[in-house]
C-alpha atoms as a PDB file:
ATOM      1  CA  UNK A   1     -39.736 -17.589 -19.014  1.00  0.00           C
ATOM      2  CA  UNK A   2     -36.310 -18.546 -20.164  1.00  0.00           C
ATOM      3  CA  UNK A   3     -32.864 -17.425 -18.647  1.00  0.00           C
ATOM      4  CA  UNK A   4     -32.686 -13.990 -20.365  1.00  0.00           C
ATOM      5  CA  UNK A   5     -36.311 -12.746 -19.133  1.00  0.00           C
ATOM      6  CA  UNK A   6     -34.343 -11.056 -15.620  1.00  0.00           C
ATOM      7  CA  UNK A   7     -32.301  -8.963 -18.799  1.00  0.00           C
ATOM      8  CA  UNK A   8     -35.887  -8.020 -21.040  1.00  0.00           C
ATOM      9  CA  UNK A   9     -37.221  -7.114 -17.039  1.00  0.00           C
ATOM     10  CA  UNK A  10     -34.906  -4.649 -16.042  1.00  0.00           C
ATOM     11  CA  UNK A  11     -34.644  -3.207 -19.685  1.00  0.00           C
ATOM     12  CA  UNK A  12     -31.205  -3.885 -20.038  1.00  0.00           C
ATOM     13  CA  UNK A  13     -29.451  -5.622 -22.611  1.00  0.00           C
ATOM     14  CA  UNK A  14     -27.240  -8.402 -22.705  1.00  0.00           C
ATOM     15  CA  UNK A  15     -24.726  -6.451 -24.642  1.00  0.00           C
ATOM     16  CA  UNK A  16     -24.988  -3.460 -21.855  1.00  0.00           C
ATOM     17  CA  UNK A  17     -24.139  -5.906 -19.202  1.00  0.00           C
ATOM     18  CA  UNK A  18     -21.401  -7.477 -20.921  1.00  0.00           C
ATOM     19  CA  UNK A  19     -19.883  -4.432 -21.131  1.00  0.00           C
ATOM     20  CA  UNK A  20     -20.551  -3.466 -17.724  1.00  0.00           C
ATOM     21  CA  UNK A  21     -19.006  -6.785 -16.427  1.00  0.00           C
ATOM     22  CA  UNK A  22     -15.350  -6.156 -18.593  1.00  0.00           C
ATOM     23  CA  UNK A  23     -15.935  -2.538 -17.607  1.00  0.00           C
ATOM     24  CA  UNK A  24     -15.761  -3.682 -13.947  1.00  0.00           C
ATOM     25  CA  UNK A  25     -13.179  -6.289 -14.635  1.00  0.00           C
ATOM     26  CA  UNK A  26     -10.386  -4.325 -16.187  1.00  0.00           C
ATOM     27  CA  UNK A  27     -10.972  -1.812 -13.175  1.00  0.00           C
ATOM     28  CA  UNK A  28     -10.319  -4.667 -10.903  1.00  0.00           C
ATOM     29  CA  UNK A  29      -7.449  -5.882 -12.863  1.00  0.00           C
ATOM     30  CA  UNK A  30      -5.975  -2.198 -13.382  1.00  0.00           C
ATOM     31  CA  UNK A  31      -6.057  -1.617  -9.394  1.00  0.00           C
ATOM     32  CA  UNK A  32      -4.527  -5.358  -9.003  1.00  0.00           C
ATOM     33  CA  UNK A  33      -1.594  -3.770 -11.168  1.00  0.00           C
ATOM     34  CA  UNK A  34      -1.397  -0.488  -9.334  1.00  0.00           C
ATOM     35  CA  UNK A  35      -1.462  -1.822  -5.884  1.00  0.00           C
ATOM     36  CA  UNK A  36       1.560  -4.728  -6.616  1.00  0.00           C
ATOM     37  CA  UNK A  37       3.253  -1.768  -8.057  1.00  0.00           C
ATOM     38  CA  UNK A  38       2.946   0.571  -5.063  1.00  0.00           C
ATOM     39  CA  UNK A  39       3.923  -2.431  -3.146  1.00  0.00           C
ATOM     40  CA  UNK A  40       6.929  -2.939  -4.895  1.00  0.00           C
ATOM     41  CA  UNK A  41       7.777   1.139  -4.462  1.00  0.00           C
ATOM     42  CA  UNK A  42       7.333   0.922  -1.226  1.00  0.00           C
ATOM     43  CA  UNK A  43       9.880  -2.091  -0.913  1.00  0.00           C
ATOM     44  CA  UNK A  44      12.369  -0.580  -2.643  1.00  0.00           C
ATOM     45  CA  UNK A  45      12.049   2.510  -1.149  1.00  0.00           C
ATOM     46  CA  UNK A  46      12.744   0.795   2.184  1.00  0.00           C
ATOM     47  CA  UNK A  47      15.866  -0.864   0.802  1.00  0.00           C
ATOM     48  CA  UNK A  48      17.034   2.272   0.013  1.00  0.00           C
ATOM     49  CA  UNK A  49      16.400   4.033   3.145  1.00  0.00           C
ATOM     50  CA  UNK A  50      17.942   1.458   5.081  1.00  0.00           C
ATOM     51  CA  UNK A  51      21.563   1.654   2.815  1.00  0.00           C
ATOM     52  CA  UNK A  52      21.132   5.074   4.049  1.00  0.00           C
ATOM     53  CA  UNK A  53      20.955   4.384   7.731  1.00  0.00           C
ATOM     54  CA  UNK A  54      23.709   2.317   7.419  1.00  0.00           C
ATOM     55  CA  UNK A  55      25.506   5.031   5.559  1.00  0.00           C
ATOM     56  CA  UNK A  56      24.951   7.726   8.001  1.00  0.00           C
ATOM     57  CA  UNK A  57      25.211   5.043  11.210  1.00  0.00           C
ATOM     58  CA  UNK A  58      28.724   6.585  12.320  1.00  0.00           C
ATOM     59  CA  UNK A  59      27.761  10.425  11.717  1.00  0.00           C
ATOM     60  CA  UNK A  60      24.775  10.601  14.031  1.00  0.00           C
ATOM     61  CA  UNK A  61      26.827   8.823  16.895  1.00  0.00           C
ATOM     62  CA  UNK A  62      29.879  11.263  16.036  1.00  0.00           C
ATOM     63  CA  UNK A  63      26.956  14.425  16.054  1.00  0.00           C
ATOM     64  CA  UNK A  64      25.721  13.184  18.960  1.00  0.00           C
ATOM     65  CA  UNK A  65      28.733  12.915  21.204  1.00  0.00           C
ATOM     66  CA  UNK A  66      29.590  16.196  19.793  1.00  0.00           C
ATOM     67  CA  UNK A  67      26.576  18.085  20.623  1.00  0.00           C
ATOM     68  CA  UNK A  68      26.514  15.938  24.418  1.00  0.00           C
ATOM     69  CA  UNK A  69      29.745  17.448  24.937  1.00  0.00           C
ATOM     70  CA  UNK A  70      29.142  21.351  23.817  1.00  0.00           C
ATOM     71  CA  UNK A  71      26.044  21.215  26.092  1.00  0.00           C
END
């Protein structure tokens, strides 16, 4: 038997698997691109939130000497 006789076996076709193996490959590749841009979301996002920590660094000490001093 030659090299295609485990494709006649299973009764699938070499065309059916070829597609099967791009189907699975662009789903790999698709999830590669999602998760590096999620990634990069999540790094900006962080950026951002610590500009505004910095921003707000003076108000929460001002708040909380405020409040320390009214209670």
């Amino acid at each position: 038997m030659g090299k295609m006789s485990g494709f006649i076996e299973l009764n699938v076709s070499f065309s059916e698997t070829i597609r099967e193996a791009t189907k699975e490959y662009l789903e790999k590749v698709k999830m590669k691109t999602l998760k590096k841009a999620l990634f990069e979301q999540c790094e900006d996002t962080a950026k951002l939130n610590l500009v505004i920590c910095n921003d707000f660094k003076y108000v929460d000490g001002v708040t909380s000497r405020f409040l320390y001093h009214i209670i």
